[in-house]
PDB file of N, CA and C in Angstrom:
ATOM      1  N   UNK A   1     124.489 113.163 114.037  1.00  0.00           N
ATOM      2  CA  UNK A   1     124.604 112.203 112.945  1.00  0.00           C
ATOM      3  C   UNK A   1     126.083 111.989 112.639  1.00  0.00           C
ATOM      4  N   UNK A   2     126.772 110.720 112.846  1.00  0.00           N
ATOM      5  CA  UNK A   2     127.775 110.393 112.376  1.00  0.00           C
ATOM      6  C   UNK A   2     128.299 110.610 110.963  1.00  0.00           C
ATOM      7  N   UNK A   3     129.461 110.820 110.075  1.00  0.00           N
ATOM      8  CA  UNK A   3     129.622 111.125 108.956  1.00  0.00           C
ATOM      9  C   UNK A   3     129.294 109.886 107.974  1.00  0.00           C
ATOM     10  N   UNK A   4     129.417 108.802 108.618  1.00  0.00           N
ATOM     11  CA  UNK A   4     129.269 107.447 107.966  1.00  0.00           C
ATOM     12  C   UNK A   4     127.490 107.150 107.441  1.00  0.00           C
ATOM     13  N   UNK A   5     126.761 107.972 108.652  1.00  0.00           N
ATOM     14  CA  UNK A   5     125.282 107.900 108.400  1.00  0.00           C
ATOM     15  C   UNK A   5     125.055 108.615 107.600  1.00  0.00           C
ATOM     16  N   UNK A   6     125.423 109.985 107.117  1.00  0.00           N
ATOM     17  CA  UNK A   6     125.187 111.106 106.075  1.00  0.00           C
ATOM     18  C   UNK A   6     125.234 110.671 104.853  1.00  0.00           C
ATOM     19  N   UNK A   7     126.774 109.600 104.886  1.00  0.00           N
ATOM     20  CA  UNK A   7     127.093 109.531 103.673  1.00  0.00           C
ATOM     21  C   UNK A   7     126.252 108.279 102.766  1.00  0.00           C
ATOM     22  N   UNK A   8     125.692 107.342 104.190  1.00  0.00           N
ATOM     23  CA  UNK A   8     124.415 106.203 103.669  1.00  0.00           C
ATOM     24  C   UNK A   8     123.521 106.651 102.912  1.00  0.00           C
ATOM     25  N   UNK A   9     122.901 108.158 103.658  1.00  0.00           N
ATOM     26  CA  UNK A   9     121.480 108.424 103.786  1.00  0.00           C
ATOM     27  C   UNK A   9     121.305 109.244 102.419  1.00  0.00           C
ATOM     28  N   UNK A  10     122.578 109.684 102.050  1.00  0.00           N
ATOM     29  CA  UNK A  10     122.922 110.211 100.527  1.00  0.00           C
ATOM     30  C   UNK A  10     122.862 109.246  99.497  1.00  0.00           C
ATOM     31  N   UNK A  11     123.655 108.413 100.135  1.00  0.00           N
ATOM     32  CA  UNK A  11     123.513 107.264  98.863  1.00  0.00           C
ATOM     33  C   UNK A  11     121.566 107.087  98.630  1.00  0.00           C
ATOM     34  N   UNK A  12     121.083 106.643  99.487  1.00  0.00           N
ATOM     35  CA  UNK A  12     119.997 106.136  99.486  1.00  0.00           C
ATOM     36  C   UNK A  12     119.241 107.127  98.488  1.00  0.00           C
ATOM     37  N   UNK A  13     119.232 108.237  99.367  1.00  0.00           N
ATOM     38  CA  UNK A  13     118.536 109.521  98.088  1.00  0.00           C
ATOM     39  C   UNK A  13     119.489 109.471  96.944  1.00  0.00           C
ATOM     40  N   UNK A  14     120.544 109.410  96.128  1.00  0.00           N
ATOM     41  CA  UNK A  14     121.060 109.434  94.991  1.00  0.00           C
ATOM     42  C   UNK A  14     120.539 108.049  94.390  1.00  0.00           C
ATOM     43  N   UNK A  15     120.135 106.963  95.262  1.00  0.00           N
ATOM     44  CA  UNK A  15     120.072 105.768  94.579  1.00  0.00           C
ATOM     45  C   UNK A  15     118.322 105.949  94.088  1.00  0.00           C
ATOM     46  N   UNK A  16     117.308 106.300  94.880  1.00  0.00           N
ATOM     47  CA  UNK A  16     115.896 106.893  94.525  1.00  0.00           C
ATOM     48  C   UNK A  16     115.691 107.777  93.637  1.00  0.00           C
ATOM     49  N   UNK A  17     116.867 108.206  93.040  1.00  0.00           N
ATOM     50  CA  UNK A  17     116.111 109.552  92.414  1.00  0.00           C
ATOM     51  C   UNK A  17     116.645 108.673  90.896  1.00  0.00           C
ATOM     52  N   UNK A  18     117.464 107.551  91.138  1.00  0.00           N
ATOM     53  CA  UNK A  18     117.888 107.119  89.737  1.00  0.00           C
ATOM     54  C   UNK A  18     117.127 105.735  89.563  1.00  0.00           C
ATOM     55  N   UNK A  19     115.555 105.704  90.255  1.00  0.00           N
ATOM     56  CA  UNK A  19     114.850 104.713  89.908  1.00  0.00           C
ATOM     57  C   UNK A  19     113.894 105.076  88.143  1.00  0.00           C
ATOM     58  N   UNK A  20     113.944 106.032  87.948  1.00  0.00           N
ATOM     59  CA  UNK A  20     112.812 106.733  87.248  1.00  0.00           C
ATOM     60  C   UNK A  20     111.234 107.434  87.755  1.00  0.00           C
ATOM     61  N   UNK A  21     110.380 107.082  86.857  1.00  0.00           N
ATOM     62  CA  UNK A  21     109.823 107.815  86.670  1.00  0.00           C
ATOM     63  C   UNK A  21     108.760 107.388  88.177  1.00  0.00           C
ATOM     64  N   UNK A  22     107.614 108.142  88.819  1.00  0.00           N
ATOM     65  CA  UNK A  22     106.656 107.673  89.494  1.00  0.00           C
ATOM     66  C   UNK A  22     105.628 106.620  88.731  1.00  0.00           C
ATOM     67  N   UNK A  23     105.298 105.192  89.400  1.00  0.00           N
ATOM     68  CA  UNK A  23     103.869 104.650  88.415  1.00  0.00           C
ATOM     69  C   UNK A  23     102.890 104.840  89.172  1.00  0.00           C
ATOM     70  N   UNK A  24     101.751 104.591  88.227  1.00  0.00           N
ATOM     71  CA  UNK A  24     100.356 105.574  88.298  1.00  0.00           C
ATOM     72  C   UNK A  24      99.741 103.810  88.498  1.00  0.00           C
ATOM     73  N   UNK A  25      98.760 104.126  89.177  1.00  0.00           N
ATOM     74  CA  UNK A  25      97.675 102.350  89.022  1.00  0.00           C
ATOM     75  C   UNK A  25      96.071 103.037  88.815  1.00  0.00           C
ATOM     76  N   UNK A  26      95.517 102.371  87.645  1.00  0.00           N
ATOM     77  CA  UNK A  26      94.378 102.852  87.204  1.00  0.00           C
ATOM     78  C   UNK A  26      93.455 102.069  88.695  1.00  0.00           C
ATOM     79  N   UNK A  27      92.537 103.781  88.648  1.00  0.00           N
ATOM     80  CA  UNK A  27      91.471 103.648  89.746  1.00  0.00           C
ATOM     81  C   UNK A  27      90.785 102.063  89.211  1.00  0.00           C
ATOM     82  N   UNK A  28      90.223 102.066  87.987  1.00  0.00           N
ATOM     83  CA  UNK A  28      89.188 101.055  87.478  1.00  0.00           C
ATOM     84  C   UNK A  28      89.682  99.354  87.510  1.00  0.00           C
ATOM     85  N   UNK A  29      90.899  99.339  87.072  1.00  0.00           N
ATOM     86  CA  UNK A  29      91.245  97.882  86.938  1.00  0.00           C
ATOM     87  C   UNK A  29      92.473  97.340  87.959  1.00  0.00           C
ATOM     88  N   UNK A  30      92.961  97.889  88.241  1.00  0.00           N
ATOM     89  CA  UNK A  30      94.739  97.790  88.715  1.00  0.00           C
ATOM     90  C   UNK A  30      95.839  98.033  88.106  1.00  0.00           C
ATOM     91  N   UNK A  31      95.588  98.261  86.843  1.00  0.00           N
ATOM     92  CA  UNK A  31      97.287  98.202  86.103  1.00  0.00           C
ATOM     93  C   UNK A  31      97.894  99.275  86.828  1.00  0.00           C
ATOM     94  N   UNK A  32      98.879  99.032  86.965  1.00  0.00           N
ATOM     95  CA  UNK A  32      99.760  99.739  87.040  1.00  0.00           C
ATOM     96  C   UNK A  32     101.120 100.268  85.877  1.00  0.00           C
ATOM     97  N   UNK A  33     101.356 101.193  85.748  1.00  0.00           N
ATOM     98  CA  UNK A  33     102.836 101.522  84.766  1.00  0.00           C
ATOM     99  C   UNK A  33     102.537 103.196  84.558  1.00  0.00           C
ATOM    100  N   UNK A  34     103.267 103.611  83.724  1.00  0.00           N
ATOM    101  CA  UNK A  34     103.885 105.067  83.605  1.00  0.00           C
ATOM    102  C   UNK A  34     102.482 105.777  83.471  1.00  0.00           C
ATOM    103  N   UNK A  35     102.298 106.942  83.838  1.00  0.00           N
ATOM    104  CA  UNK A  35     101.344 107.451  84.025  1.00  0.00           C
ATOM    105  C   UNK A  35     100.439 107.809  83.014  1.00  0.00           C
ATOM    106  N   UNK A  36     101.527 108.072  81.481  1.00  0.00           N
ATOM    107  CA  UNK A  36     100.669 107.928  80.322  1.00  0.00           C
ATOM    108  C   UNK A  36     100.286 107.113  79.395  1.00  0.00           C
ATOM    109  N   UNK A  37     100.959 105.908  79.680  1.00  0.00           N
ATOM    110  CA  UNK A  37     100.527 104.753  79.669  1.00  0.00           C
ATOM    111  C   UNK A  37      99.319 104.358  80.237  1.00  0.00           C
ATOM    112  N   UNK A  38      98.774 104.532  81.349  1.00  0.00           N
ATOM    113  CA  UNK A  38      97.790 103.958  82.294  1.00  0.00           C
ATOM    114  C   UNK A  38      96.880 105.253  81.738  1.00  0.00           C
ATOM    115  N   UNK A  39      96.542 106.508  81.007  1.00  0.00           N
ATOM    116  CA  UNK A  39      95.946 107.533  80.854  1.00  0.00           C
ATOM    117  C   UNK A  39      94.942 106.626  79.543  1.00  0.00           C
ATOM    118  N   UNK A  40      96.175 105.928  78.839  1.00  0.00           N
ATOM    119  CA  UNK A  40      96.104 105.573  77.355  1.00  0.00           C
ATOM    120  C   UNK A  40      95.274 103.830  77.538  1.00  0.00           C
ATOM    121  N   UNK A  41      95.579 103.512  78.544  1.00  0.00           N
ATOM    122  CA  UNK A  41      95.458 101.910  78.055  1.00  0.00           C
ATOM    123  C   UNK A  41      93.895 101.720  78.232  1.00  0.00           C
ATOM    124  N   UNK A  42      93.686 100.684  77.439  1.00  0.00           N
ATOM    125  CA  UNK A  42      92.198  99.644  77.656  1.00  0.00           C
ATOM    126  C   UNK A  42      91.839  99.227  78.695  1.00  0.00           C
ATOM    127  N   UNK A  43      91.382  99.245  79.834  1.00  0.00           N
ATOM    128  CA  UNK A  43      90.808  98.127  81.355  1.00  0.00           C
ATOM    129  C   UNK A  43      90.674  96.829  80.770  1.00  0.00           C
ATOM    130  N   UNK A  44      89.632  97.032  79.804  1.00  0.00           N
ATOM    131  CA  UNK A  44      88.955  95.283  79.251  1.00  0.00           C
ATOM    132  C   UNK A  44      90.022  94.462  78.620  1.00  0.00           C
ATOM    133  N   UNK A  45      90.795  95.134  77.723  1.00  0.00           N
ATOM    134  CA  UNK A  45      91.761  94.198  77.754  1.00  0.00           C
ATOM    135  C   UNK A  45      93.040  93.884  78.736  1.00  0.00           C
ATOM    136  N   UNK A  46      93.296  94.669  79.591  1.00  0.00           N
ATOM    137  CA  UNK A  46      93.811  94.553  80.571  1.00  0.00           C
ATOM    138  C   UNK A  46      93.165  93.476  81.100  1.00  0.00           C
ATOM    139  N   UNK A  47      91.930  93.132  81.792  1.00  0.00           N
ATOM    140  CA  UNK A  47      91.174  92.487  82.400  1.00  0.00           C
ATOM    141  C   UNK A  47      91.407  91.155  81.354  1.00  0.00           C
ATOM    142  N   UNK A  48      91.058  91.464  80.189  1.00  0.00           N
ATOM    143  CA  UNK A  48      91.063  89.697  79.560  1.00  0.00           C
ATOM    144  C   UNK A  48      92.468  89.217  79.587  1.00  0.00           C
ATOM    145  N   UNK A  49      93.352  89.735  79.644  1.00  0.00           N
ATOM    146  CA  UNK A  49      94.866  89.183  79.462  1.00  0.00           C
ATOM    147  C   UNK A  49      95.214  88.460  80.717  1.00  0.00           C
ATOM    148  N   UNK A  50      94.578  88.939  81.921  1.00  0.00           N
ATOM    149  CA  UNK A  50      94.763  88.336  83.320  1.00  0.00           C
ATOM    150  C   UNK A  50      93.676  87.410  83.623  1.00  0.00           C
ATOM    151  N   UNK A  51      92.866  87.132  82.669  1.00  0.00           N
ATOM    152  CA  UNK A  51      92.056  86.105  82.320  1.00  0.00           C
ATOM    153  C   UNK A  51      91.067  86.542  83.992  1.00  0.00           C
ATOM    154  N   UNK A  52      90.356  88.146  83.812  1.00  0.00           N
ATOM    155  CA  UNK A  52      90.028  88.336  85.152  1.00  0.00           C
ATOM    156  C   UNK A  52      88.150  88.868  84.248  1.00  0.00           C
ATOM    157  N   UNK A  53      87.814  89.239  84.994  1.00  0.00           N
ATOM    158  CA  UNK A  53      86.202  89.449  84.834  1.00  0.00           C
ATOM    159  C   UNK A  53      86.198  90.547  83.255  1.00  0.00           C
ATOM    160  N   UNK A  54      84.843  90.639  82.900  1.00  0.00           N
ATOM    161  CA  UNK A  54      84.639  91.978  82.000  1.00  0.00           C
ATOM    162  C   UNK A  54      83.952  92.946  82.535  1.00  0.00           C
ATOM    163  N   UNK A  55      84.308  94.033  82.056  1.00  0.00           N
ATOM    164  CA  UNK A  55      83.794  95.690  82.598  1.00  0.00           C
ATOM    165  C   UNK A  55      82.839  95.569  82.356  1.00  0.00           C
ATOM    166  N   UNK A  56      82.070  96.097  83.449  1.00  0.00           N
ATOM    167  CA  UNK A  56      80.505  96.413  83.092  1.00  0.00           C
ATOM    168  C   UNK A  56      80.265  98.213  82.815  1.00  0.00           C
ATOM    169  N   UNK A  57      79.465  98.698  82.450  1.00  0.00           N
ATOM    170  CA  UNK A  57      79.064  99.881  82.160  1.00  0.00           C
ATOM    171  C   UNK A  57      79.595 100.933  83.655  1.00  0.00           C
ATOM    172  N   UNK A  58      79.114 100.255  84.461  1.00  0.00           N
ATOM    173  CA  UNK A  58      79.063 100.862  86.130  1.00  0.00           C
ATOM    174  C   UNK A  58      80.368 100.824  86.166  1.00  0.00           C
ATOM    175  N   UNK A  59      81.414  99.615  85.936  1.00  0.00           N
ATOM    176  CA  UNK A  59      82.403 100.147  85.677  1.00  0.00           C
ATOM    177  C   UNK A  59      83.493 101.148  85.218  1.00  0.00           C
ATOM    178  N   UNK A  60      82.876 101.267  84.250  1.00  0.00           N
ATOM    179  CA  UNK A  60      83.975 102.487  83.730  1.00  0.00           C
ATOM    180  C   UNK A  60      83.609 103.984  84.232  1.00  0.00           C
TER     181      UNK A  60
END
C-alpha cells in the first residue's frame, strides 16, 4: 500500500465515523430515522402523511 492510499483510506474512516448515529427502518411501514425515534413513532400516521394505505390489524 502506497502512503498516499493509507492516508485516503484514513480519511474515509475519519470521514464515516463523523456521519453520526446508525438509522433503524421500521420492519412494519418503512420509516426510517434514529433508532429511538422509529421505537417511538406511529406507522398509521406515518402511512397517512405519505398519503399511503391504512394498517390493518395483521399489520401491526
Amino acid at each position: 500500500m502506497k502512503p498516499s492510499d493509507r492516508t485516503e483510506q484514513e480519511s474515509v474512516e475519519q470521514s464515516n465515523d463523523q456521519l453520526g448515529p446508525e438509522l433503524k427502518e421500521c420492519p412494519v411501514c418503512g420509516a426510517v430515522g434514529l433508532p429511538e425515534r422509529i421505537d417511538d413513532h406511529n406507522c398509521q400516521s406515518f402511512l397517512e402523511q405519505r398519503g399511503q394505505y391504512k394498517l390493518t390489524e395483521d399489520d401491526e
